[in-house]
Protein backbone atom coordinates (compact mmCIF):
# COMPACT_ATOMS: atom_id res chain seq x y z
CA UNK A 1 -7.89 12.04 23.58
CA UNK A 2 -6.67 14.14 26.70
CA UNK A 3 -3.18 13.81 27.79
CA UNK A 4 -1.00 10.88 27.29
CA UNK A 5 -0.73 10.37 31.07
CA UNK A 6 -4.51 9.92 31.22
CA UNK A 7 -4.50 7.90 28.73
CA UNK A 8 -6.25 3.98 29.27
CA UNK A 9 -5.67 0.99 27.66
CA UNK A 10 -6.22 -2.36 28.87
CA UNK A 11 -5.43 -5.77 27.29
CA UNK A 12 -7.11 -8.75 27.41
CA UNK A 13 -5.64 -12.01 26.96
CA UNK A 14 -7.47 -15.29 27.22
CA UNK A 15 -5.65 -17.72 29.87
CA UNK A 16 -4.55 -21.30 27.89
CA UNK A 17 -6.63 -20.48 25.09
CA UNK A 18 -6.34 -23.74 22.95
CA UNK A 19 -6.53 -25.64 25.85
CA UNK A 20 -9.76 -23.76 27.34
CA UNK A 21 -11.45 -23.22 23.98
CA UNK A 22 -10.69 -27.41 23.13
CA UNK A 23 -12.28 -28.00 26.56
CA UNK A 24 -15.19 -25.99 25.94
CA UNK A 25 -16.14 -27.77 22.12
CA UNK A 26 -15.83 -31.27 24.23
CA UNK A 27 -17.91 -30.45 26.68
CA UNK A 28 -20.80 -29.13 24.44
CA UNK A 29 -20.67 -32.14 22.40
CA UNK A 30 -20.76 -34.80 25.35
CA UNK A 31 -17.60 -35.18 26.79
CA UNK A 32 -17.54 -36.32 30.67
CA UNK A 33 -13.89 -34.80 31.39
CA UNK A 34 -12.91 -30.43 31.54
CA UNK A 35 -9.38 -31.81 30.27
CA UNK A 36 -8.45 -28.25 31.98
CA UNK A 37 -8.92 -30.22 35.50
CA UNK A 38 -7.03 -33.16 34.00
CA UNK A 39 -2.90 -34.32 32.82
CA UNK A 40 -3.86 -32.98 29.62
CA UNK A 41 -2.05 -30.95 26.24
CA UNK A 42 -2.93 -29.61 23.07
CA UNK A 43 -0.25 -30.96 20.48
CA UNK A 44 0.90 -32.62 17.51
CA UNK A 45 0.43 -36.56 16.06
CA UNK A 46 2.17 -38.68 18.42
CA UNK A 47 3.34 -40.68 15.63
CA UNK A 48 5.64 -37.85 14.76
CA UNK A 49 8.98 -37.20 16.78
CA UNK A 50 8.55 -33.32 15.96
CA UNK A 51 4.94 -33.13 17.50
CA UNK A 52 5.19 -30.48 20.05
CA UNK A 53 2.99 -29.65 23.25
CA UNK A 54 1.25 -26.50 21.83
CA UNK A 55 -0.67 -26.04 25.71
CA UNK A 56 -0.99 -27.74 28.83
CA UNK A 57 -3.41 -28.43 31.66
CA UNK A 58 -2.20 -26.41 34.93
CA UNK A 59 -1.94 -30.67 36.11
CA UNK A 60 0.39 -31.12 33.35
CA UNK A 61 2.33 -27.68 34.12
CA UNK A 62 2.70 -29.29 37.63
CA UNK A 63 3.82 -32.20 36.42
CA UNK A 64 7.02 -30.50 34.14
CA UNK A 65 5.38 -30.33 30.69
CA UNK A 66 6.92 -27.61 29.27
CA UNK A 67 5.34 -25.75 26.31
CA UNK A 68 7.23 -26.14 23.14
CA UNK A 69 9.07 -29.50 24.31
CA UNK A 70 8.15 -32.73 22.28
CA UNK A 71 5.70 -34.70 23.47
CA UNK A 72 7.57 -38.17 23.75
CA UNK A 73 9.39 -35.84 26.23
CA UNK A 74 6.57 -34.97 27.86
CA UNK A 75 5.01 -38.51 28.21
CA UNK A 76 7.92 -39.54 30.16
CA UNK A 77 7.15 -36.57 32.77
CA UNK A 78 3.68 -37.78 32.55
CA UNK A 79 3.06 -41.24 31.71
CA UNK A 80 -0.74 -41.24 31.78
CA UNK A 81 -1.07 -37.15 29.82
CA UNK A 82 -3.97 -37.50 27.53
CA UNK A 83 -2.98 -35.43 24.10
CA UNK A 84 -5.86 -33.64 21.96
CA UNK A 85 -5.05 -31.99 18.76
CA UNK A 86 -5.37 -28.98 17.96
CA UNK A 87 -7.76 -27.14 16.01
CA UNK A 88 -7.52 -23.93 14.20
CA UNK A 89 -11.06 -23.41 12.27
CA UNK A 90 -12.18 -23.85 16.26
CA UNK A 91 -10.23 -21.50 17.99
CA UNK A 92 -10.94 -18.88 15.07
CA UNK A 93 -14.55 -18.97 16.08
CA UNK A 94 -13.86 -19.02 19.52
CA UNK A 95 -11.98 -15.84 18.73
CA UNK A 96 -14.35 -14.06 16.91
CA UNK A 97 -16.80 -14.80 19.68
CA UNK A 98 -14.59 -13.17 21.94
CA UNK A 99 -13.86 -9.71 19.79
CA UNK A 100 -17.64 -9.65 18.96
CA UNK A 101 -18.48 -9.68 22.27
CA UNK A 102 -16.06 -6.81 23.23
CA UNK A 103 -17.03 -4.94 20.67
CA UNK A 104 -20.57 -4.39 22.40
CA UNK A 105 -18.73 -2.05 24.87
CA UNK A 106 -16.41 0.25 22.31
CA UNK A 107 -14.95 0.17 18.58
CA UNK A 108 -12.28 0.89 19.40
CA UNK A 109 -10.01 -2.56 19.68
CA UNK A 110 -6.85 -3.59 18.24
CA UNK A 111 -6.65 -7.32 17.76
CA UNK A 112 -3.25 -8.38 18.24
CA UNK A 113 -3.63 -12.18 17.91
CA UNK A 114 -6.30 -14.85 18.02
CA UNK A 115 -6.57 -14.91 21.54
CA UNK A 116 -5.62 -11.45 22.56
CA UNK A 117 -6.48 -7.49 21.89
CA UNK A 118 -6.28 -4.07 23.05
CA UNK A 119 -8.99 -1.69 24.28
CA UNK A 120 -8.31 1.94 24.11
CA UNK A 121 -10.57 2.65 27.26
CA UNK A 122 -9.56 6.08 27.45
CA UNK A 123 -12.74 7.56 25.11
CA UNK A 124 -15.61 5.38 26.82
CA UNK A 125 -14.03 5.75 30.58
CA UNK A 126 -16.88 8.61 30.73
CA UNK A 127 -19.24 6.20 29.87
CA UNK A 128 -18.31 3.18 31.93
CA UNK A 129 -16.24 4.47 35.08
CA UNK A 130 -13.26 3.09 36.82
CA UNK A 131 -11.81 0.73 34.38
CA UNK A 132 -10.31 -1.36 37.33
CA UNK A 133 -13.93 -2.13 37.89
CA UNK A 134 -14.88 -1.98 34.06
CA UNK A 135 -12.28 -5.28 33.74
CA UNK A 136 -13.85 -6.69 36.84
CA UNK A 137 -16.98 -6.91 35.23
CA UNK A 138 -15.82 -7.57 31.70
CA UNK A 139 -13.96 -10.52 33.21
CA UNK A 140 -17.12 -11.83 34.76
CA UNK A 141 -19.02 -11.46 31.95
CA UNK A 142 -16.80 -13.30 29.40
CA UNK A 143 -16.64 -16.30 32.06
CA UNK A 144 -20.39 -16.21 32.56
CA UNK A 145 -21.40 -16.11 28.70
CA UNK A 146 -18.13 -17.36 26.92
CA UNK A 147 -16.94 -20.23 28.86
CA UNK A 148 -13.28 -19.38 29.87
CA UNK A 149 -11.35 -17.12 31.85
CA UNK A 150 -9.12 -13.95 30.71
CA UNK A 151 -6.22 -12.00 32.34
CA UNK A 152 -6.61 -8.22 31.94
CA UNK A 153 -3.79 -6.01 32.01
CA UNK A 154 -4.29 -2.48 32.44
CA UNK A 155 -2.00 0.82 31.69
CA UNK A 156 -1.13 4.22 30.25
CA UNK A 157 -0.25 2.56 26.92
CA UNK A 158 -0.26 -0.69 25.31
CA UNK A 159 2.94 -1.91 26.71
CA UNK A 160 2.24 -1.13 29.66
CA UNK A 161 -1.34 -2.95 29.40
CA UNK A 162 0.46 -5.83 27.54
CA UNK A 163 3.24 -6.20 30.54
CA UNK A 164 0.58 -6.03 33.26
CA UNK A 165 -1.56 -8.40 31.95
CA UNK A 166 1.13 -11.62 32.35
CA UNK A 167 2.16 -10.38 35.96
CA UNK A 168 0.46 -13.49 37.03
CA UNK A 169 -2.43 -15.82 35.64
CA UNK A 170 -5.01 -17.18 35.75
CA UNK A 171 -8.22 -14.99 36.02
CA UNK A 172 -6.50 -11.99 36.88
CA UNK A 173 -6.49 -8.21 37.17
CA UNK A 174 -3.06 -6.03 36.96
CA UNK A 175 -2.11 -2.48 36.47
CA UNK A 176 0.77 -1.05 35.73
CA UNK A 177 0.24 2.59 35.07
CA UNK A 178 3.28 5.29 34.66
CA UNK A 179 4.01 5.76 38.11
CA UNK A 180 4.15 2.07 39.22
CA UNK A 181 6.69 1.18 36.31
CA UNK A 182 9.73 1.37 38.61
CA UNK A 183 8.20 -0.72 41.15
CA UNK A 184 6.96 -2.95 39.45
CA UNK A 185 9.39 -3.59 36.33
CA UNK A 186 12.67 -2.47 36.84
CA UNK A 187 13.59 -5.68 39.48
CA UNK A 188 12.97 -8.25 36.06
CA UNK A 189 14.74 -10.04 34.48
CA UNK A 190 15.57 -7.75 31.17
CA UNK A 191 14.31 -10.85 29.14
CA UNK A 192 10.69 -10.15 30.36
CA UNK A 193 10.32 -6.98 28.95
CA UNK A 194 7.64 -7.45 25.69
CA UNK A 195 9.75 -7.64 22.66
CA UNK A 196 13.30 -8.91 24.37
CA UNK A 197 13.89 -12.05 22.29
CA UNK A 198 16.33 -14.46 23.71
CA UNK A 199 19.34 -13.55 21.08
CA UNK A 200 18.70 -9.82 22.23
CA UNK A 201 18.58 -10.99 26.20
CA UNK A 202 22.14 -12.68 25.63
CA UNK A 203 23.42 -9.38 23.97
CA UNK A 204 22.15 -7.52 26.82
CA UNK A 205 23.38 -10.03 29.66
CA UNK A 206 26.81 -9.72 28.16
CA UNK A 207 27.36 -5.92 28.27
CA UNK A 208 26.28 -6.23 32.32
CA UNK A 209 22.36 -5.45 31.56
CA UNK A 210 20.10 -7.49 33.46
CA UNK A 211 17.18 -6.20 34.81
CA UNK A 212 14.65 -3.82 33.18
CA UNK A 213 15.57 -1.02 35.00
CA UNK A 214 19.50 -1.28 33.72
CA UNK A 215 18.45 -0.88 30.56
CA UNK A 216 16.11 2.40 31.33
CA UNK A 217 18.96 3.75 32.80
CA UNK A 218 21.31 2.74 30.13
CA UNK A 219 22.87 5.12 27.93
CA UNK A 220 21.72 5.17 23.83
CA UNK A 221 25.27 5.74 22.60
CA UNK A 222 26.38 1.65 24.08
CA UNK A 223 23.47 0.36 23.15
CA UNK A 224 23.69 1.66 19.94
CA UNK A 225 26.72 0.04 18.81
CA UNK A 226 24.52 -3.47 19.43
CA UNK A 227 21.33 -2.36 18.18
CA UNK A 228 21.71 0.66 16.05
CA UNK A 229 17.95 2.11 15.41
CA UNK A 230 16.28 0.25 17.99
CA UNK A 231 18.21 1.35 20.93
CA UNK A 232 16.40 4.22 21.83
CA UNK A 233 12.94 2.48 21.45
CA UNK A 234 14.16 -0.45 23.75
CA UNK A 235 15.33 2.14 26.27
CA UNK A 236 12.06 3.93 26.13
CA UNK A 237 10.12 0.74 26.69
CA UNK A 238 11.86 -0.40 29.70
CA UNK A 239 10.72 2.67 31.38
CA UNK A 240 7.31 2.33 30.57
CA UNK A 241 7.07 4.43 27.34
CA UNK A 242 5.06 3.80 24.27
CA UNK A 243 3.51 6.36 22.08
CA UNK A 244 1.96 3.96 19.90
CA UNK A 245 -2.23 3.93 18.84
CA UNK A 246 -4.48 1.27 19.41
CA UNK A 247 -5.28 0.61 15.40
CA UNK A 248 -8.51 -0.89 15.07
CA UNK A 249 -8.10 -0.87 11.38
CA UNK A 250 -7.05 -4.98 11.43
CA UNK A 251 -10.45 -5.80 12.49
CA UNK A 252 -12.23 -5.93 9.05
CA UNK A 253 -9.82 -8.64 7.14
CA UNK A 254 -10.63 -7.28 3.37
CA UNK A 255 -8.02 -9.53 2.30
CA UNK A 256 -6.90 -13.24 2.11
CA UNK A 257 -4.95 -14.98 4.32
CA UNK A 258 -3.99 -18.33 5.61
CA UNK A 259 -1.42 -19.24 8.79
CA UNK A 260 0.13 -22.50 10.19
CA UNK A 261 0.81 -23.33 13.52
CA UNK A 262 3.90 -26.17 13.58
CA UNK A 263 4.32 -29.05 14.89
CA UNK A 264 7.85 -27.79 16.32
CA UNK A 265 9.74 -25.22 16.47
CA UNK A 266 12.31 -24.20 13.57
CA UNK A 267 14.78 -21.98 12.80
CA UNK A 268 16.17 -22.83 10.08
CA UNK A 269 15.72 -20.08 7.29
CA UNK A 270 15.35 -22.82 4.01
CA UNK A 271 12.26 -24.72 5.87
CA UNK A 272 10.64 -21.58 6.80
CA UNK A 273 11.09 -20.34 3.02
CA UNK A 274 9.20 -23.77 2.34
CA UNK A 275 6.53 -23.17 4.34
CA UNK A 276 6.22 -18.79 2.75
CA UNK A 277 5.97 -21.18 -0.69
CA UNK A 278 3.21 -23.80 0.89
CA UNK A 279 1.41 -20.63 1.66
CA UNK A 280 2.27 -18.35 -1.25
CA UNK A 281 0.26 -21.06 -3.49
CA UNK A 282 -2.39 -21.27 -0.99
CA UNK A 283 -3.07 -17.62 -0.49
CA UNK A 284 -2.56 -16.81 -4.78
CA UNK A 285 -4.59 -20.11 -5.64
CA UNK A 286 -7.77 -18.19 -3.34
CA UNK A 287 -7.07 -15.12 -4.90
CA UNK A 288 -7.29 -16.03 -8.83
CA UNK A 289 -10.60 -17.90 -7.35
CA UNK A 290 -12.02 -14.86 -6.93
CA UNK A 291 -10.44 -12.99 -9.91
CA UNK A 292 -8.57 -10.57 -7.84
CA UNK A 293 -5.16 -9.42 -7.49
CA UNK A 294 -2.84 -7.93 -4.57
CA UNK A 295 -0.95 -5.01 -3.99
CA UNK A 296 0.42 -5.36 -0.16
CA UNK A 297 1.95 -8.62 1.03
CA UNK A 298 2.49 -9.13 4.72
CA UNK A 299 4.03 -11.92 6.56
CA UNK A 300 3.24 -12.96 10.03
CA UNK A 301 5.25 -14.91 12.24
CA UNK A 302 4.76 -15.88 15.93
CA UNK A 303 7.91 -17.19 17.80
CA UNK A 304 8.44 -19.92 20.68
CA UNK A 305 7.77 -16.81 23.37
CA UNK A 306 4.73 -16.29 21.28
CA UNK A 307 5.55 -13.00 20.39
CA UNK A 308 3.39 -12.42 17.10
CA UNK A 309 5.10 -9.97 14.60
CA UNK A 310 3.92 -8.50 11.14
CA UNK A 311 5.63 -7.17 8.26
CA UNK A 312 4.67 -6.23 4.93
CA UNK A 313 5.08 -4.60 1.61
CA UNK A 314 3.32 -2.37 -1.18
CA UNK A 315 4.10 -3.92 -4.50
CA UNK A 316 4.58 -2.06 -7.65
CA UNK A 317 1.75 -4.15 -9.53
CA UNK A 318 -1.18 -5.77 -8.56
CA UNK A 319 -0.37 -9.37 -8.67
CA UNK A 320 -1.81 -12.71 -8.17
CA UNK A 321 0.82 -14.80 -9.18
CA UNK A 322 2.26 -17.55 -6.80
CA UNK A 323 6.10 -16.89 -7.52
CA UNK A 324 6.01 -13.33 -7.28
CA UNK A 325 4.24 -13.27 -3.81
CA UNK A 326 6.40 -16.25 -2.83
CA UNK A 327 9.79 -14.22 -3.73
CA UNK A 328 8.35 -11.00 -2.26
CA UNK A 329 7.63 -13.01 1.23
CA UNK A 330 10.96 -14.28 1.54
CA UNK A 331 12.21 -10.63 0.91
CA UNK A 332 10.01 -9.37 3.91
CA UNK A 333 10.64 -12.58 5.76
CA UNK A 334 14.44 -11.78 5.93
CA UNK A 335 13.71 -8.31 6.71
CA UNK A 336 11.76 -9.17 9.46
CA UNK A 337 15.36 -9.89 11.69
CA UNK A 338 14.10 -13.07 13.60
CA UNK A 339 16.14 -14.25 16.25
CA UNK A 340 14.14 -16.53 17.87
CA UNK A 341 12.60 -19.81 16.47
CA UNK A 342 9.38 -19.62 15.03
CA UNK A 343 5.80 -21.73 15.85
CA UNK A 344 3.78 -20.21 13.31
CA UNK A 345 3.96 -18.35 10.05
CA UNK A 346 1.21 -16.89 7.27
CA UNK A 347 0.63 -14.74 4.63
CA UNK A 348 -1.84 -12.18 4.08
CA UNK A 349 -2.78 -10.25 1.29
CA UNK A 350 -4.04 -7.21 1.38
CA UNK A 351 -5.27 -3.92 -0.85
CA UNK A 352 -7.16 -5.84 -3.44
CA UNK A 353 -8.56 -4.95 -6.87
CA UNK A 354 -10.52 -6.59 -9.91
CA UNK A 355 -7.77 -5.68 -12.54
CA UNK A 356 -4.34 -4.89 -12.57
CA UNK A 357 -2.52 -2.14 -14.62
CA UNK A 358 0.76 -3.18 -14.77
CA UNK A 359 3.85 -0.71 -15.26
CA UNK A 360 6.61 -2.48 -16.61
CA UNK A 361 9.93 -1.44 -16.71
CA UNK A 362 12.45 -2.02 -19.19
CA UNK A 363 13.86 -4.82 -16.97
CA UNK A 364 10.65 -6.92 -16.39
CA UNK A 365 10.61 -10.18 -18.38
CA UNK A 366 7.23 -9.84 -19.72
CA UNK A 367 7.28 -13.50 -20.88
CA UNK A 368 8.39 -15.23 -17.65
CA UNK A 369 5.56 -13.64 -15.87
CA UNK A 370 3.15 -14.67 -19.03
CA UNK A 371 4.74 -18.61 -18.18
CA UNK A 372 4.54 -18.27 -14.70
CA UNK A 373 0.66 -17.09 -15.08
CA UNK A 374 -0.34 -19.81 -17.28
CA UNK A 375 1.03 -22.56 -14.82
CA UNK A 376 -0.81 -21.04 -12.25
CA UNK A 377 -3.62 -21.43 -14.36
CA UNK A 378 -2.87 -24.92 -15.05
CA UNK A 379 -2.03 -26.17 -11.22
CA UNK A 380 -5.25 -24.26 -10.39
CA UNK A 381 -7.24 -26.56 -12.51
CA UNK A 382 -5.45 -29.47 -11.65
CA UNK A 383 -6.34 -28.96 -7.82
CA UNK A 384 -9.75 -28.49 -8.85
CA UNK A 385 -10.16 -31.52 -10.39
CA UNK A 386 -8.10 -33.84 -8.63
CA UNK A 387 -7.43 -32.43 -5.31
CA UNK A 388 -4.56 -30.03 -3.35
CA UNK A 389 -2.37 -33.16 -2.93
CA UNK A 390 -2.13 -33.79 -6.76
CA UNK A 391 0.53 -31.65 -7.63
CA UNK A 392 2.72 -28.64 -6.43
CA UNK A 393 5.75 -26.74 -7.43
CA UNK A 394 8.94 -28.79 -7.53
CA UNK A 395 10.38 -27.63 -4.40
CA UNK A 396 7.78 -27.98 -1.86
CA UNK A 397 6.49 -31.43 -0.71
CA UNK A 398 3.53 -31.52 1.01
CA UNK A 399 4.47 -34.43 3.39
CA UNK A 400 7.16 -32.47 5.08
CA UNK A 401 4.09 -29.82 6.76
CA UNK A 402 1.63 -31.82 7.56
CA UNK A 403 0.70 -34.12 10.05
């Protein structure tokens, strides 16, 4: 790779992607309406106070539908909004369609959520030219054989990519290379910078910093009082700088996983440990399936800006037991340092092996984990028999996730 300034990496996002991929299904299977041209959303049972609107029709957008807000609220913006739910095993095909397609043109992509990725341009550039005109016809290609539209942003880094490519929507084309960062960035709002959650925007409002271009010139010492390690990184990324690789190493999934998106927004950290236990049997239940057993636990979490942030942890065992992935989730959740409420949350499990070869230490209670195992076992074949709903662990009721 030559030098960082020559560097090219564009990101591709696609525009209202539950809302355009839901279109798409309807319309293959018969149905008269694009709900993109209509009042239309992608949310929760009705039924429910605490369904959400999850997307909206650029109609509905007009209208005042908000993203996130209930959708009783919404109904009484727009009486006559027609409400489809959602649906994940969908939108994961659509996805894969999508990063399959890409993947024609270089290996080299990072996916960084189910509707978005990263292209590190800067080794095929020789092959393909301009990459202005590269995204131009990338663009028209995904339309032509995929069905919806996609913003491409396109920079020195992956910030930079990542920033360019919400400048405006839909269908679009940005830049925002090194030497446009000034003009380009430093008049917004601090807020809009990518990874300024709305606790951290407040902080920053109150010491005088509003725009992105106070905090590049602000000094490291103030900041760090506030933010202690990650003052110098937010400094550096509000003028433009970011150093990190586009790590196409995500795009095999050799482990399990499962995610949910929520009905609403939450914040408070005792339901989100509910959910890390809905999915810590979920994601352990799979994994004794296939007689396997874990060494690196991540937990993902995407919040109400739909900022979508991993963090894990290597184990000291290979395990497969529900309570110890459940207690080490809630130890990475609460390292994790969300300040923002949260709209989805999973589990994945990664590093996988046949057997385990445990090293115990003196402090292990050998027969707790020997308990614990053998009610696995036993919930396991209870599910089996009778069905997820039958039974689970004392603290978690089913009723309270699901719609």
């Amino acid at each position: 790779m030559g030098d960082i300034m020559d560097r090219v990496v564009l990101h591709v996002d696609v525009n209202n992607a539950f809302l355009s991929w839901t279109a798409i299904d309807l319309l293959d299977k018969g149905y008269k309406e694009d709900i993109r041209n209509i009042y239309a959303i992608i949310g929760g049972d009705e039924k429910k106070r605490t369904g959400i609107v999850l997307a909206r029709s650029q109609l509905a957008k007009k209208a005042g539908v908000i993203t996130g807000e209930p959708i009783f609220m919404a109904r009484k913006k727009c009486p006559y909004l027609k409400n489809f739910k959602s649906d994940y095993s969908l939108y994961q095909k659509k996805s894969k369609q999508l990063f399959d397609y890409i993947s024609k043109y270089t290996p080299d992509i990072e996916i960084f959520s189910i509707d978005e990725c990263f292209i590190e341009y800067t080794n095929v550039k020789k092959l393909y030219g301009d990459e202005i005109e590269f995204s131009k016809k990338l663009s028209k290609e995904i339309k032509k054989n995929l069905g919806f539209t996609v913003n491409i942003g396109i920079g020195n880094n992956k910030l930079c990519a990542k920033m360019a490519s919400d400048f405006s929507k839909p269908n679009k084309i940005h830049t925002l290379y090194k030497h446009e960062v000034k003009e380009k960035i430093y008049n917004l709002p601090v807020g809009e910078l990518f990874g300024i959650g709305k606790k951290t925007n407040e902080k920053l409002n109150n010491i005088g910093i509003k725009t992105i271009g106070e905090l590049a010139n602000s000094n490291v010492e103030t900041l760090y009082k506030l933010f202690k390690n990650q003052a110098n990184k937010m400094i550096q990324h509000a003028q433009g700088i970011d150093n990190s690789i586009v790590d196409s190493s995500y795009n095999e999934p050799k482990g399990i996983s499962n995610e949910i998106t929520l009905d609403r927004n939450i914040e408070d950290k005792n339901e989100v440990y509910h959910y890390l236990l809905f999915l810590s049997e979920s994601v352990a239940m799979r994994l004794r399936k296939q007689n396997k057993y874990a060494k690196v636990i991540a937990v993902i979490i995407k919040n109400k800006y739909f900022i979508r942030k991993t963090h894990q942890k290597t184990l000291n065992n290979h395990t497969n037991n529900t309570n110890e992935i459940y207690e080490f989730s809630k130890k990475i959740y609460d390292e994790m340092q969300n300040d923002d409420a949260i709209r989805l949350i999973g589990i994945r499990l990664d590093n996988l092996t046949d057997k385990t070869e445990e090293q115990l230490s003196l402090f292990d209670n050998v027969t707790k984990k020997e308990n614990d195992s053998n009610l696995d076992n036993v919930l396991d074949y209870l599910k089996d028999k009778y069905g997820n709903d039958i039974i689970c662990k004392a603290s978690l009721n089913k009723s309270d996730f699901f719609q």
